[in-house]
C-alpha atoms as a PDB file:
ATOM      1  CA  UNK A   1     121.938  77.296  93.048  1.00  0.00           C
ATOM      2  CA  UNK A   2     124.371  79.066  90.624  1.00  0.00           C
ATOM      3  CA  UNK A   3     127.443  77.177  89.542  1.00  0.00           C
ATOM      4  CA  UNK A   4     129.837  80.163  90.606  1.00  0.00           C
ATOM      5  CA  UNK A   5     130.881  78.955  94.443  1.00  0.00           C
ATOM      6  CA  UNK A   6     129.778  75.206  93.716  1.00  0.00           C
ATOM      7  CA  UNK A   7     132.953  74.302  94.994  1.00  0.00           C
ATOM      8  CA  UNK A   8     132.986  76.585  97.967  1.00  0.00           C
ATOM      9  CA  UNK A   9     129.308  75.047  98.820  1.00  0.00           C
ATOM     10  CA  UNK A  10     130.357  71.577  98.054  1.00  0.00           C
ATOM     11  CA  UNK A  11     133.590  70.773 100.532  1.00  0.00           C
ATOM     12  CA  UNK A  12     131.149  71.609 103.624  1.00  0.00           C
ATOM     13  CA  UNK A  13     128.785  69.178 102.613  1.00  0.00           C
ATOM     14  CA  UNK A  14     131.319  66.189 101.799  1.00  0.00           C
ATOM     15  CA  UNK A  15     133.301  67.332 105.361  1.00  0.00           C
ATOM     16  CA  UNK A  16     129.426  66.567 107.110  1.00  0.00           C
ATOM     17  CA  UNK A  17     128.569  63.468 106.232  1.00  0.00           C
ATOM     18  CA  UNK A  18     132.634  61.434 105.063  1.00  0.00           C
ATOM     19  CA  UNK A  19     135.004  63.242 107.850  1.00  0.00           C
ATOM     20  CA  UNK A  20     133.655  62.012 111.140  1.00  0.00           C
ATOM     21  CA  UNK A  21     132.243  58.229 109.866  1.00  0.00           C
ATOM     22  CA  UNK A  22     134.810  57.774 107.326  1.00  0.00           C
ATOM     23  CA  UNK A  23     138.015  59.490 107.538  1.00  0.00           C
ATOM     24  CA  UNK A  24     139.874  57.596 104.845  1.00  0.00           C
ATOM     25  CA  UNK A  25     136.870  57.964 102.349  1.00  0.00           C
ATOM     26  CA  UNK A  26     136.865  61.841 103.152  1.00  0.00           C
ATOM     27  CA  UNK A  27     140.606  62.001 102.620  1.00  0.00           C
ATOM     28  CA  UNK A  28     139.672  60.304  99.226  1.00  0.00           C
ATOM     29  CA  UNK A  29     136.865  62.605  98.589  1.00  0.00           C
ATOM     30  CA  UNK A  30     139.843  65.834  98.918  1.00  0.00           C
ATOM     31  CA  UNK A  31     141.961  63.894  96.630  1.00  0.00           C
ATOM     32  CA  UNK A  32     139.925  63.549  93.904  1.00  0.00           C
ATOM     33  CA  UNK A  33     139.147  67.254  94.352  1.00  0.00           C
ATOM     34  CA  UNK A  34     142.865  68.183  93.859  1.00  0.00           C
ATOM     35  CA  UNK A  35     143.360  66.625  90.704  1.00  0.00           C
ATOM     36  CA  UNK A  36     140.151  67.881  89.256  1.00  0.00           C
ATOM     37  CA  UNK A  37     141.773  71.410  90.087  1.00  0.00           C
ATOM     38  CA  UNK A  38     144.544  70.356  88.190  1.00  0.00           C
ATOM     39  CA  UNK A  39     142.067  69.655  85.251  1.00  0.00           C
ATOM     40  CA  UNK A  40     141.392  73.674  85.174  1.00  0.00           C
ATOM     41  CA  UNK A  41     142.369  74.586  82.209  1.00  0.00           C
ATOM     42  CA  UNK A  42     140.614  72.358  79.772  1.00  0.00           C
ATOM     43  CA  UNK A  43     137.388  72.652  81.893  1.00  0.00           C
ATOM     44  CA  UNK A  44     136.873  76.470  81.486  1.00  0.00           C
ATOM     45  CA  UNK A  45     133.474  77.559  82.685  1.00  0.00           C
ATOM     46  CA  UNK A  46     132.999  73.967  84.298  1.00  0.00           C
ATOM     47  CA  UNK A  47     135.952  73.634  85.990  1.00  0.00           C
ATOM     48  CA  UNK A  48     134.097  74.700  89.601  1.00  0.00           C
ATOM     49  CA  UNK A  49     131.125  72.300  88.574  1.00  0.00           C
ATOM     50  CA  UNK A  50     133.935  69.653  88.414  1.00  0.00           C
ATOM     51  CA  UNK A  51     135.668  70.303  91.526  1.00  0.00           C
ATOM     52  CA  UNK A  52     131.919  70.075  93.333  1.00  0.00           C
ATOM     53  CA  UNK A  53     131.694  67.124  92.192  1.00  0.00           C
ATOM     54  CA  UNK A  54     134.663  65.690  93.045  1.00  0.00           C
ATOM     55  CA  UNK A  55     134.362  66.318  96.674  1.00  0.00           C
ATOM     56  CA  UNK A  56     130.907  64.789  96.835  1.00  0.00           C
ATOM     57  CA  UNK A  57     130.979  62.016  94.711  1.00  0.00           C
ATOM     58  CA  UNK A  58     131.417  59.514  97.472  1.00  0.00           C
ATOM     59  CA  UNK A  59     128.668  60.927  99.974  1.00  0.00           C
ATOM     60  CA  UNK A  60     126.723  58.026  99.209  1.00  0.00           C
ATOM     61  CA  UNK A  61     129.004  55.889 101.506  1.00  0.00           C
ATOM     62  CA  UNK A  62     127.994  57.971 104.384  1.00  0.00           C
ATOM     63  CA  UNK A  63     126.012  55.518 106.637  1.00  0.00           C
ATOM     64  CA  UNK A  64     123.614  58.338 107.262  1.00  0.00           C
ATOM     65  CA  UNK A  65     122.791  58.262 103.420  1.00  0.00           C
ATOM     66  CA  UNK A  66     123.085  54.912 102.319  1.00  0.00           C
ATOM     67  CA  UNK A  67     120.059  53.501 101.533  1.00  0.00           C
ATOM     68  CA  UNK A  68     120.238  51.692  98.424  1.00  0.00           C
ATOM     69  CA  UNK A  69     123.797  50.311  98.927  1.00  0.00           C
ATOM     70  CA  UNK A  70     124.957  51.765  95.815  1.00  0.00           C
ATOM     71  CA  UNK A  71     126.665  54.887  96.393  1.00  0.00           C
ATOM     72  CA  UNK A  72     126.779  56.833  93.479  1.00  0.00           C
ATOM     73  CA  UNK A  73     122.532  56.906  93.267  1.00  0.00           C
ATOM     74  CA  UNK A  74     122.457  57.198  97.157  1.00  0.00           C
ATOM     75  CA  UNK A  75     124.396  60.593  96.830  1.00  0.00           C
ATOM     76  CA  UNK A  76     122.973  61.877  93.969  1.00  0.00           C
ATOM     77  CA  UNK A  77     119.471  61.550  95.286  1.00  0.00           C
ATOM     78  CA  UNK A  78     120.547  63.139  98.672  1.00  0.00           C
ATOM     79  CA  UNK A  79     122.095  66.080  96.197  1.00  0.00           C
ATOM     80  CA  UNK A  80     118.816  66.372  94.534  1.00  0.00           C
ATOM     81  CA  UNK A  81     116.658  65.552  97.185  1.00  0.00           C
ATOM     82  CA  UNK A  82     117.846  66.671 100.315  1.00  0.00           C
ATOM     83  CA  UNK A  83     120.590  69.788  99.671  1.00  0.00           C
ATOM     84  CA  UNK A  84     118.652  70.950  96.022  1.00  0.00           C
ATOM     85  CA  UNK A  85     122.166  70.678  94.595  1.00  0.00           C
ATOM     86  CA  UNK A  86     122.794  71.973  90.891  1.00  0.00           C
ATOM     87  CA  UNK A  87     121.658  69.405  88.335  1.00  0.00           C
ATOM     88  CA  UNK A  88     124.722  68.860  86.190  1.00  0.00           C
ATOM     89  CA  UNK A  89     126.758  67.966  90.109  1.00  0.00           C
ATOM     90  CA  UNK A  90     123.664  65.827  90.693  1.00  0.00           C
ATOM     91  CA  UNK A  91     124.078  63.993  87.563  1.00  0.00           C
ATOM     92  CA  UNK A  92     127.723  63.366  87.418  1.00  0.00           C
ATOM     93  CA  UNK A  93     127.592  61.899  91.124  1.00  0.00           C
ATOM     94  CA  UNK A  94     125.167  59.599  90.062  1.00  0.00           C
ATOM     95  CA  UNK A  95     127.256  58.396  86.898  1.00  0.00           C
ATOM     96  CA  UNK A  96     130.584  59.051  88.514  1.00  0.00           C
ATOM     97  CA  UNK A  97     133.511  56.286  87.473  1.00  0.00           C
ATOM     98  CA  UNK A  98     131.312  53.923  84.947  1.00  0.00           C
ATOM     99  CA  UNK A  99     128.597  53.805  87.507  1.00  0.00           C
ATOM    100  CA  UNK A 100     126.370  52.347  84.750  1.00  0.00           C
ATOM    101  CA  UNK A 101     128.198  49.089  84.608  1.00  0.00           C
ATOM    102  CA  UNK A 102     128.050  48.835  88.354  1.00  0.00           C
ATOM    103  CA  UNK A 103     124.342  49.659  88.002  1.00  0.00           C
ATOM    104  CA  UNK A 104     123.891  46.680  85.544  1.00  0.00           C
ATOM    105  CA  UNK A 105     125.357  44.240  88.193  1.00  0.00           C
ATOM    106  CA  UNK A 106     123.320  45.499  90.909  1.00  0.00           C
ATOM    107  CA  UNK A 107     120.192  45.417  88.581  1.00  0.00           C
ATOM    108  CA  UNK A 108     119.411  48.949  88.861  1.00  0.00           C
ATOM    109  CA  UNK A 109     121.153  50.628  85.548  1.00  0.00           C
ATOM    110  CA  UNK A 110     117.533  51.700  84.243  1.00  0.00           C
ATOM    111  CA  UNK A 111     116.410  52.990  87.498  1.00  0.00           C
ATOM    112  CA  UNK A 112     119.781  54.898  87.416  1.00  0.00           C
ATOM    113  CA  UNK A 113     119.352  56.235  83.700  1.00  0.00           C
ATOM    114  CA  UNK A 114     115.644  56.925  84.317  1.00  0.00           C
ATOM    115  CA  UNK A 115     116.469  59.190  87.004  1.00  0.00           C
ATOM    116  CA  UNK A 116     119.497  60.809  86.497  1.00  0.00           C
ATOM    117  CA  UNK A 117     120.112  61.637  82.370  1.00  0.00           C
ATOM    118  CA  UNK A 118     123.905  61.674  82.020  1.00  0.00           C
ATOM    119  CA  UNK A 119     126.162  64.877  81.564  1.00  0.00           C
ATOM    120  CA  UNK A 120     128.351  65.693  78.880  1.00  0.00           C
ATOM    121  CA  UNK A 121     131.065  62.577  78.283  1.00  0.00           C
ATOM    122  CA  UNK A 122     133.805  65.071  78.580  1.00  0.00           C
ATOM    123  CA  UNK A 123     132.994  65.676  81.851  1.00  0.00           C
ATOM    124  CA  UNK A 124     132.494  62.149  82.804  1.00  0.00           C
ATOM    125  CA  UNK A 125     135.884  61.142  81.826  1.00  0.00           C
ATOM    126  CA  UNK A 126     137.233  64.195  83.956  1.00  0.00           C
ATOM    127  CA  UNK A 127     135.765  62.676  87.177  1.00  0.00           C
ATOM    128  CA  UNK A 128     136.484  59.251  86.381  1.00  0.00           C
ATOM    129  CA  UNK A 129     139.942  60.612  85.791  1.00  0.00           C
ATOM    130  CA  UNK A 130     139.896  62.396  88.861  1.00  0.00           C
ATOM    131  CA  UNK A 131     138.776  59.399  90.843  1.00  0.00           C
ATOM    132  CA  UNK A 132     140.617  56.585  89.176  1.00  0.00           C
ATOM    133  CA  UNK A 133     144.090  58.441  89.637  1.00  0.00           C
ATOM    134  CA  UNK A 134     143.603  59.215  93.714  1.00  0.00           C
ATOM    135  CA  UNK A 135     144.098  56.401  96.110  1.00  0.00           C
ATOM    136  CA  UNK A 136     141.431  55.744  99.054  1.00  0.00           C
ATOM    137  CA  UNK A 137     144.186  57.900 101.265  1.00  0.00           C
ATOM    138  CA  UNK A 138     143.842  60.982  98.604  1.00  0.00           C
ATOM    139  CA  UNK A 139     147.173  60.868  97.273  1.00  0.00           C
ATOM    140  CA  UNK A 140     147.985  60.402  93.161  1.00  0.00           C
ATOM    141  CA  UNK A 141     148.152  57.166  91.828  1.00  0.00           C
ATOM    142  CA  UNK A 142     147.215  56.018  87.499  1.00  0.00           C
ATOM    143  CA  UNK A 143     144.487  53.721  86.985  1.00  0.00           C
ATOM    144  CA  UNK A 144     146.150  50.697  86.745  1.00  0.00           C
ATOM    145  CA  UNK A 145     147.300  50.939  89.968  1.00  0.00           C
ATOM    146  CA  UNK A 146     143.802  51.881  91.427  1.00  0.00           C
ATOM    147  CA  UNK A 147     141.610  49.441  89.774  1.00  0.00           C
ATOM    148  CA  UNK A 148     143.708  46.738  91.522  1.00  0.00           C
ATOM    149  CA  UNK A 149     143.492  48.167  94.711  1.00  0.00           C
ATOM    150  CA  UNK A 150     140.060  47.913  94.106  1.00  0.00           C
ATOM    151  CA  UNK A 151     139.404  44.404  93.260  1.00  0.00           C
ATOM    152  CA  UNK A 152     142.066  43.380  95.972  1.00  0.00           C
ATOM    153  CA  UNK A 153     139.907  45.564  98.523  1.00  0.00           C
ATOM    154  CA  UNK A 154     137.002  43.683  97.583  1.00  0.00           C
ATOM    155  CA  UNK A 155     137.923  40.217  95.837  1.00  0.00           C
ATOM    156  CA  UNK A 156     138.339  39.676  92.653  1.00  0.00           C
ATOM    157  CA  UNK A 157     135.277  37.436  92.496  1.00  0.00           C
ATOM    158  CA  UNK A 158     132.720  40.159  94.598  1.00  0.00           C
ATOM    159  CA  UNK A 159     130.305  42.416  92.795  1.00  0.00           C
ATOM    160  CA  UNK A 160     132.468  45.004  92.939  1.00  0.00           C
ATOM    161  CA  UNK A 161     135.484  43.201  92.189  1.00  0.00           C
ATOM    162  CA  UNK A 162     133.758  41.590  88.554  1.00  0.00           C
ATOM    163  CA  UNK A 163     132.645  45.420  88.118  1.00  0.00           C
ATOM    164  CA  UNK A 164     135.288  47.303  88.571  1.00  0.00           C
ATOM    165  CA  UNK A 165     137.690  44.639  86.399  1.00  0.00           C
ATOM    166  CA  UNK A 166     134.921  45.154  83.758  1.00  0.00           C
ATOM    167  CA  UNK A 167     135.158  48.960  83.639  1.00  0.00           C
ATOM    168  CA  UNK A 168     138.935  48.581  83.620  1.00  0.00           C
ATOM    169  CA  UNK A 169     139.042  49.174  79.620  1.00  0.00           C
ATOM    170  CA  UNK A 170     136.737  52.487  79.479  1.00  0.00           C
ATOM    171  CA  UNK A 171     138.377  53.976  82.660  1.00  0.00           C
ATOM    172  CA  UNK A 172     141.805  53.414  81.035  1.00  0.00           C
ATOM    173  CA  UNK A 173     140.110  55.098  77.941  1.00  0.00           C
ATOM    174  CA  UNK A 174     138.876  57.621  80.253  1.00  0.00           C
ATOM    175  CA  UNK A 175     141.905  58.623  81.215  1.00  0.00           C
ATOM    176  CA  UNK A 176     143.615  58.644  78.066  1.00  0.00           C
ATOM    177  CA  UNK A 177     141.217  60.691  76.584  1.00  0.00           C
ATOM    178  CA  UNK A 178     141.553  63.588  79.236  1.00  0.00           C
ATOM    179  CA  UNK A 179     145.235  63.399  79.135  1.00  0.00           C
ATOM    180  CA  UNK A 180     145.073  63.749  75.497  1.00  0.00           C
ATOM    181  CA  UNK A 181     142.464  66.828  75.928  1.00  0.00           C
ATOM    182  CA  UNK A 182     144.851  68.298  78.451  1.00  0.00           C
ATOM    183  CA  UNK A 183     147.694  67.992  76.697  1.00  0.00           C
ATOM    184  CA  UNK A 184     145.870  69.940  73.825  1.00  0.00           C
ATOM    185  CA  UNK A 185     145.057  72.955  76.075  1.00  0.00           C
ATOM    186  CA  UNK A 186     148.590  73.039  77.125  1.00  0.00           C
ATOM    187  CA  UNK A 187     150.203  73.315  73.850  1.00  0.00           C
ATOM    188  CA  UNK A 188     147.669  76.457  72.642  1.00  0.00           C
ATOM    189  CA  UNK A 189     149.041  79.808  73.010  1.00  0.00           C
ATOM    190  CA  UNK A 190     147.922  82.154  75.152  1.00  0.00           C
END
């Protein structure tokens, strides 16, 4: 699969398995899509890889995928597995929003990093961005703001409660370091 249309091949996918089962997730899922479109312009040539994987990065919640519990390597294995998705989407699903510290609690970060090498830390941080600034109803929010939703969702004292309060730091650096990034591209003439 070429990366030109990525994003055009990706939104069917994500509508398959989040829309019907989980409506708020899919809403999510669209979210995080928009604001990777709004990362355009420092992404270049990957900006359609980005916006791909921003739609599907939260197909592993779809009960007809879960298998592991952990979302990010349920989707990714689907995408590599099942749909023969490009490689680089495959990979940043499966490391999508410090997924590696997650991984560690769950006792499965070398089973993730076996499988799935990660992508380029630019592109990382532009996902992580793009899903730590989108509330689970797809509309804006900073990461702050998101990470607590989080933790209140779950408890503060759940797996993904500890988790998500230990990624707090790099997701906040995350996010500064794409605004920084964009704010570069902005300020070069055209």
């Amino acid at each position: 699969m070429s990366i030109t249309g990525l994003a055009d091949w990706a939104y069917p996918v994500a509508e398959s398995l989040l829309a019907e089962p989980l409506p708020r997730r899919w809403a999510h899922s669209q979210g995080v899509a928009e604001r990777a479109r709004s990362l355009a312009p420092m992404l270049g040539t990957d900006a359609d890889l980005m916006e791909a994987a921003a739609v599907v990065h939260d197909i592993g919640y779809s009960p007809d995928l879960a298998k592991t519990g952990f979302h990010p390597l349920d989707g990714a294995r689907y995408l590599r597995s099942v749909v023969h998705a490009d490689e680089r989407l495959v990979r940043l699903v499966a490391h999508h929003s410090c997924a590696w510290m997650e991984a560690e609690a769950r006792g499965m970060r070398e089973e993730l990093e076996e499988e799935f090498p990660r992508e380029h830390d630019h592109l990382n941080d532009a996902l992580c961005y793009c899903d730590m600034n989108t509330t689970p109803d797809g509309t804006p929010t900073n990461p702050v703001d998101r990470v607590n939703e989080i933790a209140g969702r779950y408890g503060p004292d759940s797996l993904i409660g500890t988790f998500i309060r230990r990624a707090e730091p790099e997701i906040l650096a995350s996010t500064a370091r794409v605004l920084t990034r964009l704010a570069t591209v902005e300020r070069q003439p055209m």
